[in-house]
Protein backbone atom coordinates (compact mmCIF):
# COMPACT_ATOMS: atom_id res chain seq x y z
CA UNK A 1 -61.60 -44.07 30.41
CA UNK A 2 -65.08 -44.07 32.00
CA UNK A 3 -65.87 -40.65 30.80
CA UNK A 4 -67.57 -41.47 27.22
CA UNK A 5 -69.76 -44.58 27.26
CA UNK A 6 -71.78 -43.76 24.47
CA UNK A 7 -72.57 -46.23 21.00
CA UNK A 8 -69.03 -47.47 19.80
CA UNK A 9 -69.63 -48.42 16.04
CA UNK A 10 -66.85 -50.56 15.89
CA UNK A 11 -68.63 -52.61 18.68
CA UNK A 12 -71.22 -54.02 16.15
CA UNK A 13 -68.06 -54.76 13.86
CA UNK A 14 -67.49 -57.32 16.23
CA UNK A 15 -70.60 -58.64 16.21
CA UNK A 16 -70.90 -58.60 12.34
CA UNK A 17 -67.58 -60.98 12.54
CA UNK A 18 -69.23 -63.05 14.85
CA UNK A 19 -73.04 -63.69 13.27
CA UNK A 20 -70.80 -63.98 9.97
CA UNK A 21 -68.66 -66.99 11.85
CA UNK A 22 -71.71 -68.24 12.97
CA UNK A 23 -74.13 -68.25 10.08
CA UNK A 24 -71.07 -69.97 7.98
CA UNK A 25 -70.84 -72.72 10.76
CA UNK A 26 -75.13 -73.18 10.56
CA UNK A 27 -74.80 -72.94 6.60
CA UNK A 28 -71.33 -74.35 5.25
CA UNK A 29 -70.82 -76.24 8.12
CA UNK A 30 -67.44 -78.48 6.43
CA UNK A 31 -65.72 -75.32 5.97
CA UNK A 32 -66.34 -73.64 8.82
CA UNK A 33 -66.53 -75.98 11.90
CA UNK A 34 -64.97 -73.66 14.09
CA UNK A 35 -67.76 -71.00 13.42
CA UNK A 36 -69.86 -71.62 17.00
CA UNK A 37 -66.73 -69.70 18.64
CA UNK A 38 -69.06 -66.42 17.71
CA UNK A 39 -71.25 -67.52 20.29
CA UNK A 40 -68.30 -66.77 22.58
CA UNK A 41 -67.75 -63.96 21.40
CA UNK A 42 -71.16 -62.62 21.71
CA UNK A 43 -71.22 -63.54 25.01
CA UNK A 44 -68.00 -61.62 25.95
CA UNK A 45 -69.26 -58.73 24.15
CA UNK A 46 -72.56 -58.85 26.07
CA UNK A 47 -71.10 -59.15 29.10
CA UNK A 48 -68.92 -56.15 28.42
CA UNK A 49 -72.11 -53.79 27.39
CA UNK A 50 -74.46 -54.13 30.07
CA UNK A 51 -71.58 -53.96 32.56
CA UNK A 52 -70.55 -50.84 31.01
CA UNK A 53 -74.52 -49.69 30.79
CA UNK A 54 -75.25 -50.92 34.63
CA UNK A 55 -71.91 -49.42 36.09
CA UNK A 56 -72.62 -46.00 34.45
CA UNK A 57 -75.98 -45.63 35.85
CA UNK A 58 -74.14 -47.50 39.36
CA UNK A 59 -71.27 -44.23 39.22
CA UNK A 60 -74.40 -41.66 38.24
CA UNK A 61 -77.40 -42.54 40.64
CA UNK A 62 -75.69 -45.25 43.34
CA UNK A 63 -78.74 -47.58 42.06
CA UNK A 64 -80.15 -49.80 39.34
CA UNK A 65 -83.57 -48.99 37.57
CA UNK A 66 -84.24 -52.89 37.17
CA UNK A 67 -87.62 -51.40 35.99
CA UNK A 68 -85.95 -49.45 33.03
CA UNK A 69 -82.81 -52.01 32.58
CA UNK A 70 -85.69 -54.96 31.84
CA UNK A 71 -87.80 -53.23 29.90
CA UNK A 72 -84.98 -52.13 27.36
CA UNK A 73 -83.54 -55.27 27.14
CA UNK A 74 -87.88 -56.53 26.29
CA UNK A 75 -87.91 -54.12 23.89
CA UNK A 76 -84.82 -55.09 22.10
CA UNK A 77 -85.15 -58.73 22.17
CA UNK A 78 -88.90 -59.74 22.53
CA UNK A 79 -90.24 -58.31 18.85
CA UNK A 80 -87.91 -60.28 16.36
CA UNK A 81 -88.36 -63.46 18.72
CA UNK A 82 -92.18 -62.83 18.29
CA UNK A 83 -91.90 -62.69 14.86
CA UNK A 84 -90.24 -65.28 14.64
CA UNK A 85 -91.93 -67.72 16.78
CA UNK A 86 -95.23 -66.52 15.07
CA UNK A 87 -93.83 -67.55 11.61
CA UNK A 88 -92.75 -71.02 12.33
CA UNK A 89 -96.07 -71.89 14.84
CA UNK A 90 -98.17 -70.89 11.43
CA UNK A 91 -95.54 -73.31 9.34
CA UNK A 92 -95.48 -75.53 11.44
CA UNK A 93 -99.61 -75.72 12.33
CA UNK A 94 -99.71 -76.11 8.54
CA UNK A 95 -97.07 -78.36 7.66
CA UNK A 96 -96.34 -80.78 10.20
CA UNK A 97 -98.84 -83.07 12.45
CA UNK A 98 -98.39 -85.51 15.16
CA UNK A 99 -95.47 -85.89 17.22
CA UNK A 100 -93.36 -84.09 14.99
CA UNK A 101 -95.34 -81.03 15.39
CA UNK A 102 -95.81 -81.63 18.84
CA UNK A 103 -91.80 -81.59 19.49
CA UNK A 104 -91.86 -78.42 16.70
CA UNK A 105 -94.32 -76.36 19.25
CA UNK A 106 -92.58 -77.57 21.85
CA UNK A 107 -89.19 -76.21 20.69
CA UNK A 108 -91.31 -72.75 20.02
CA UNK A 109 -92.63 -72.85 23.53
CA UNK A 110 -88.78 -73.72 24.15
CA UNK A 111 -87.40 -70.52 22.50
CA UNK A 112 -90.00 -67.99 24.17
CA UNK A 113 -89.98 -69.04 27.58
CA UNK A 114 -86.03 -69.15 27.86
CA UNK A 115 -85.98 -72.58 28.49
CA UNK A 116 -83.94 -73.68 25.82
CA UNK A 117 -80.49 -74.16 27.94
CA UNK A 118 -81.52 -76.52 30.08
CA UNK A 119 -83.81 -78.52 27.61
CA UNK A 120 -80.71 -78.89 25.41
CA UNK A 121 -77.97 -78.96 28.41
CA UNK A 122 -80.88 -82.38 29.92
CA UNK A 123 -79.83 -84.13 26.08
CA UNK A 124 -83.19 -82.90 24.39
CA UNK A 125 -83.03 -81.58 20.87
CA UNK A 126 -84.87 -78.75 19.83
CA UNK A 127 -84.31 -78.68 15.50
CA UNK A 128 -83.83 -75.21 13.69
CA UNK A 129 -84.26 -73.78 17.04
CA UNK A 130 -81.24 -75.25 18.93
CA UNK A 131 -79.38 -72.34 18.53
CA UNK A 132 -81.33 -70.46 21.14
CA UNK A 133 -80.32 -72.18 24.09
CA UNK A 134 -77.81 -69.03 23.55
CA UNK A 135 -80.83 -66.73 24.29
CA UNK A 136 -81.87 -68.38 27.59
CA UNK A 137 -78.13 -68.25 29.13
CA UNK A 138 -78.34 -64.23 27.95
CA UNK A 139 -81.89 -64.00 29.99
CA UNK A 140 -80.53 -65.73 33.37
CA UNK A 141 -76.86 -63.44 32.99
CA UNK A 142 -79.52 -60.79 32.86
CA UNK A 143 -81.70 -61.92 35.66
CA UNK A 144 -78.73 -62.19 37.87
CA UNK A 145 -75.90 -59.56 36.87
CA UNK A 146 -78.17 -56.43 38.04
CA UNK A 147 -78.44 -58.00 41.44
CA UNK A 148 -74.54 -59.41 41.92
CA UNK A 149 -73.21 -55.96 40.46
CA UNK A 150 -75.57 -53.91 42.61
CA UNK A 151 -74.47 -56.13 45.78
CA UNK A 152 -70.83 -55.77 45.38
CA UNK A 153 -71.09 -52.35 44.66
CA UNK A 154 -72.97 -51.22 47.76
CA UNK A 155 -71.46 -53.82 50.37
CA UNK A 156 -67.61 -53.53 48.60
CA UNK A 157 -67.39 -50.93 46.49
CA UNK A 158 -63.39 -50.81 46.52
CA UNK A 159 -63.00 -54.58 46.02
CA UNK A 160 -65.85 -54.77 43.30
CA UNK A 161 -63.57 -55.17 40.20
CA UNK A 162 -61.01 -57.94 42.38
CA UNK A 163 -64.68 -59.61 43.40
CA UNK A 164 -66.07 -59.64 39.67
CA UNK A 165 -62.37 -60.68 38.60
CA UNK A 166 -62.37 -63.69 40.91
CA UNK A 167 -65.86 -64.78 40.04
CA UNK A 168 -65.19 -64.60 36.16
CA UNK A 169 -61.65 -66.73 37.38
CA UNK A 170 -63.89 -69.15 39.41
CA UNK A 171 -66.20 -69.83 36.29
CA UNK A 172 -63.41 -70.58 34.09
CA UNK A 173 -61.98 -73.23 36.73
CA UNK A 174 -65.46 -74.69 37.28
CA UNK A 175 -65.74 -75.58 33.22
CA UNK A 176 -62.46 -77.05 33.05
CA UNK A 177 -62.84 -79.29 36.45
CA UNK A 178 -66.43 -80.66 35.19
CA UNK A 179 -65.20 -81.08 31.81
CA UNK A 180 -62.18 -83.09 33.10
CA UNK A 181 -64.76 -84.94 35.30
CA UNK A 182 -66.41 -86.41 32.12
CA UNK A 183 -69.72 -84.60 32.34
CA UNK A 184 -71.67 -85.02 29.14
CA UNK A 185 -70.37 -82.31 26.04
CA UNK A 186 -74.16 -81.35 25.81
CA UNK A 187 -74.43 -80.52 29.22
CA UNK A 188 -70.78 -78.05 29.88
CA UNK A 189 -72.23 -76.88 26.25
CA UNK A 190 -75.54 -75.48 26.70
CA UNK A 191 -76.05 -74.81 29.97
CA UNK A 192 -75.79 -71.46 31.46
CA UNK A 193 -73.70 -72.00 34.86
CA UNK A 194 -71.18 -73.79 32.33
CA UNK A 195 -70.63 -70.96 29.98
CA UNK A 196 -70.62 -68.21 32.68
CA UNK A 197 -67.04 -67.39 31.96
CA UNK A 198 -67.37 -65.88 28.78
CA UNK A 199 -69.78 -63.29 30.15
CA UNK A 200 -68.19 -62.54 33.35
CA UNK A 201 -64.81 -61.92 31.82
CA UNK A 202 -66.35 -59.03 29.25
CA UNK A 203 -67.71 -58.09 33.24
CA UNK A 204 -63.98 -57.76 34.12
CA UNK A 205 -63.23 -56.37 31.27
CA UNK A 206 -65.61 -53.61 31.78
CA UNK A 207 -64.57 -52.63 35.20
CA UNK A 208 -61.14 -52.63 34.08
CA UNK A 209 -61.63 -50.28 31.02
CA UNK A 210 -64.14 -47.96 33.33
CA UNK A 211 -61.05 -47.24 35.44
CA UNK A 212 -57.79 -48.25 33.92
CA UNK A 213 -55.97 -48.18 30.24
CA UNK A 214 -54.75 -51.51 29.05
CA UNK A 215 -51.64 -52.19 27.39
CA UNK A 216 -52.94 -52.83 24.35
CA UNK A 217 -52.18 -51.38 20.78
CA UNK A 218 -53.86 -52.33 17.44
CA UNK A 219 -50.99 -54.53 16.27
CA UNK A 220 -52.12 -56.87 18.78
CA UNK A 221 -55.32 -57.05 16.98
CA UNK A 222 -54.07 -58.81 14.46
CA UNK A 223 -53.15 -61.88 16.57
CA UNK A 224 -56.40 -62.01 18.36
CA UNK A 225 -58.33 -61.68 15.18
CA UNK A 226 -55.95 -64.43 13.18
CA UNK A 227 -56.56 -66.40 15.88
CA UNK A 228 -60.21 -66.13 16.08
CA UNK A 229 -59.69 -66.82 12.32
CA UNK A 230 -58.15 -69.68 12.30
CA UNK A 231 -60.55 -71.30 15.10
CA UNK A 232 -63.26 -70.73 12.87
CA UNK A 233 -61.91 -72.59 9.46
CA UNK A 234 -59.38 -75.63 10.70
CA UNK A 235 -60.46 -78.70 11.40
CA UNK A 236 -62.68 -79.80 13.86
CA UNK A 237 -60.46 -82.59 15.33
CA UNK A 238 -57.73 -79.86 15.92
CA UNK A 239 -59.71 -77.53 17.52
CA UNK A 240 -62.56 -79.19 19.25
CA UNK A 241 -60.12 -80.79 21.82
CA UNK A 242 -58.19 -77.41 22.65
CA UNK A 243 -61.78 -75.54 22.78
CA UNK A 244 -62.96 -77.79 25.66
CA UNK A 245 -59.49 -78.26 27.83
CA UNK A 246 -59.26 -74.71 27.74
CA UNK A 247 -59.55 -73.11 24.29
CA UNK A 248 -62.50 -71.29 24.92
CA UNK A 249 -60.87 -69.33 27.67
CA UNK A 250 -57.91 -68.29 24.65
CA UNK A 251 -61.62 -67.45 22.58
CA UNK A 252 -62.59 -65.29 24.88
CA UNK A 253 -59.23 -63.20 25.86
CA UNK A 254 -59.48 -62.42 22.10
CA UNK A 255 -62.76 -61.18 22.14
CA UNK A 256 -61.83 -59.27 24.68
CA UNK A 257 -58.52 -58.13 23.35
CA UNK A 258 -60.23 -56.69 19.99
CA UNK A 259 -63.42 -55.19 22.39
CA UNK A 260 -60.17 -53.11 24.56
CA UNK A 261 -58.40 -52.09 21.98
CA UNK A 262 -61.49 -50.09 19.53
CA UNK A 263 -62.57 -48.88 23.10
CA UNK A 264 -59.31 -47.67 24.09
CA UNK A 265 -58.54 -46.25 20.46
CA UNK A 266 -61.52 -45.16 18.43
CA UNK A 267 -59.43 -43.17 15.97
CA UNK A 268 -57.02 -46.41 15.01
CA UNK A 269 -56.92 -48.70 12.23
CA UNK A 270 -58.86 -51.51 14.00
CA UNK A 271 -62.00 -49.38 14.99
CA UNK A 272 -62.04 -47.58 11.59
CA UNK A 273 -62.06 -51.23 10.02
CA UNK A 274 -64.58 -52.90 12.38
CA UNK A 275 -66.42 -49.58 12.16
CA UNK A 276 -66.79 -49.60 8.49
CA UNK A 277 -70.23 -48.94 7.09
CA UNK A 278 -70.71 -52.81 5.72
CA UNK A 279 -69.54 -54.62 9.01
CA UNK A 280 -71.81 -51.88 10.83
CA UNK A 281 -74.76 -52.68 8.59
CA UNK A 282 -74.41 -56.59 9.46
CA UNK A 283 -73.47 -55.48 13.30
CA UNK A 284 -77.15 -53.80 14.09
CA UNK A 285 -79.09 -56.81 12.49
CA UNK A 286 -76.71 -59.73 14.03
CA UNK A 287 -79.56 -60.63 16.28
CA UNK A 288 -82.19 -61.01 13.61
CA UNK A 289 -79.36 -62.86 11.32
CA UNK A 290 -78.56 -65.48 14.43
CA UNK A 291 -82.42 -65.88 14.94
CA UNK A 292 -83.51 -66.43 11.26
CA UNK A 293 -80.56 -68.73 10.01
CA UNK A 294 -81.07 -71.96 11.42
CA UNK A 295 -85.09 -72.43 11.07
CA UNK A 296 -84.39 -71.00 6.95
CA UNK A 297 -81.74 -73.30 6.70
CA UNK A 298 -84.43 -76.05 7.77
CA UNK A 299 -87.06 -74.68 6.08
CA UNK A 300 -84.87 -73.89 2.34
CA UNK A 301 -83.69 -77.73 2.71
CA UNK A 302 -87.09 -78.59 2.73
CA UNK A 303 -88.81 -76.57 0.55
CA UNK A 304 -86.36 -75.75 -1.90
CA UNK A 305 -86.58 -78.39 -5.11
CA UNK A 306 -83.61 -80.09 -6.06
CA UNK A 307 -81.09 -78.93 -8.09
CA UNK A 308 -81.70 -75.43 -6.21
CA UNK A 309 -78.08 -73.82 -5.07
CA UNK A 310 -79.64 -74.17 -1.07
CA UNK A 311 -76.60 -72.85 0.16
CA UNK A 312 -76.46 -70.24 -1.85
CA UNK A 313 -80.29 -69.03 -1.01
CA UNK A 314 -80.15 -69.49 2.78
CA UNK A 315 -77.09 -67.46 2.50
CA UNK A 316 -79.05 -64.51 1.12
CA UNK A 317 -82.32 -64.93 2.85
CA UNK A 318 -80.29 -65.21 6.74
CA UNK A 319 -79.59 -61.30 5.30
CA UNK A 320 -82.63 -60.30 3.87
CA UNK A 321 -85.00 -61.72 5.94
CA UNK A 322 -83.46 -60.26 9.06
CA UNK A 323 -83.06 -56.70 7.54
CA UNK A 324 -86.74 -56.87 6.97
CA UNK A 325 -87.45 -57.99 10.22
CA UNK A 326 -84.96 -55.31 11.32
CA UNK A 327 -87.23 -52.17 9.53
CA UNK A 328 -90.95 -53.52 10.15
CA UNK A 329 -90.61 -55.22 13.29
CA UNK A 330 -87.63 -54.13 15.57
CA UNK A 331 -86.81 -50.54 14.65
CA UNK A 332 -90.35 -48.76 16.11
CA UNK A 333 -89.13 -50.85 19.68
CA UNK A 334 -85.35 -49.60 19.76
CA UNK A 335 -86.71 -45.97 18.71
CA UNK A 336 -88.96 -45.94 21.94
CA UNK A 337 -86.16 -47.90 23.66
CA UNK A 338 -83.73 -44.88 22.65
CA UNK A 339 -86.42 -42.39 24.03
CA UNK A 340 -86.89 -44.24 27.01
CA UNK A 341 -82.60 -44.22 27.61
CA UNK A 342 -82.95 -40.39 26.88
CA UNK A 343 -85.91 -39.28 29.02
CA UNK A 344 -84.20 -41.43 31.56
CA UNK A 345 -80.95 -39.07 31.62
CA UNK A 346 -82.88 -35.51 31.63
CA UNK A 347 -85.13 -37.25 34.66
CA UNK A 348 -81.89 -37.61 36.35
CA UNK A 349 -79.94 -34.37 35.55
């Protein structure tokens, strides 16, 4: 299983399904309430890839470059955020003064220093960039995985996936026992020791896969997608209960159910679907979609005059806009991010 750990188109399938779930919930938020589970399942997903990345380079050299590791993860991330902070400081310079533009920058300042967790987990609001508290919980996960991963590997190498399997066990306990304990929904929400669990159990699921087949077979796909599904489109009051007291963890085996099974069988029915050229397409520019939705979505409410189908609009611009961002701005940064991955493996042949 840990032979081939190479690009897995099927992989950004998944992440089409869940920057579709989640653009929905910004957008058409009555008819899909449920759609904020893609956060989940980003985070699963994540948690799975760099695990996979880190553990390959762990089995190959016995070390981490943190050097390298950070500087890919810059070069993916930092140019779209850039962008986009740089569009909305000009907007906002321009069309807002006061406090409002004050709290505007603020949320900016927010967004590019990874602050936004804990801003938004302390009951502080951040507008059309609330959704990336997301980003900040990503940045600590990859502050601190490198350094837990490397630890257990060199001081317990033979225990490392029971450790990582306890610890992703551990988080899920620790969000149900504060939640039970009445802490405040914006702080188990937003901050980052809170949602933990999502990202250490694509960890486990890594380890396991690196070493181990799971019994898993693409009809069981179809229950973990229904089910992710479903979450998305019924009713809040049904499914906002379940998700804290325990639903999320269901999200998350899910995620990780449909992440095992294209990894396990490239060739089936449920990679070639989630590996189809449209889902593919959305896959590879999910990050610009998730960044660009919610400040359009403010922005085409605002500017937009009446009458105009908004929906509609912010609906196509979350997908053009991106894409555009996607061919001027991040493409020249993951082509020197590929070259840096590939001079990386001849250095080390």
């Amino acid at each position: 299983m840990g032979g081939d750990r190479g690009y897995l188109p099927p992989l950004d399938g998944i992440r089409a399904f869940a920057v579709v779930a989640v653009v929905l919930f910004h957008t058409v938020v009555p008819w899909f309430p449920g759609g904020g589970v893609g956060v989940d399942v980003f985070f699963v997903l994540s948690g799975f890839l760099i695990t996979r990345i880190l553990v390959a380079e762990l089995d190959r050299t016995g070390r981490i470059s943190f050097g390298r590791f950070y500087l890919r993860r810059a070069l993916r991330l930092l140019p779209a955020l850039f962008a986009l902070a740089i569009t909305l400081t000009a907007a906002y310079l321009v069309l807002q003064d006061g406090a409002e533009q004050r709290e505007s920058l603020f949320a900016v300042f927010a967004a590019l220093t990874y602050i936004a967790s804990p801003v938004l987990a302390s009951g502080h609001h951040l507008g059309p960039l609330t959704h990336t508290w997301s980003l900040s919980v990503e940045e600590y996960f990859y502050v601190v995985w490198p350094l837990v991963l490397l630890l257990v590997t060199v001081r317990a190498r033979r225990l490392r996936l029971p450790i990582i399997a306890a610890l992703a066990a551990l988080a899920v306990v620790y969000r149900l026992v504060v939640t039970l304990a009445g802490w405040p929904v914006e702080r188990v929400h937003y901050a980052a020791d809170t949602r933990a669990s999502d990202l250490l159990i694509g960890c486990a699921l890594a380890l396991v896969l690196a070493r181990h087949r799971l019994p898993l077979r693409d009809v069981h796909a179809v229950p973990a997608a229904l089910f992710l599904v479903a979450f998305v489109v019924l009713p809040d009051p049904v499914t906002s209960p379940f998700y804290r007291y325990g639903g999320f963890l269901a999200v998350a085996v899910a995620a990780a159910v449909l992440i095992a099974i294209v990894v396990q069988s490239r060739q089936g029915p449920t990679a070639k679907l989630l590996g189809s050229a449209p889902l593919v397409w959305i896959g590879k520019r999910s990050y610009g979609i998730y960044l660009w939705n919610p400040p359009l979505s403010a922005f085409a409410g605002f500017a937009l005059p009446q009458g105009m189908p908004v929906v509609a609009v912010v609906l196509v611009l979350s997908f053009v806009v991106p894409a555009l961002s996607y061919r001027i701005v991040e493409q020249p940064f993951l082509r020197l991010k590929t070259t840096l991955a590939e001079r990386t493996k001849i250095s080390q042949r």
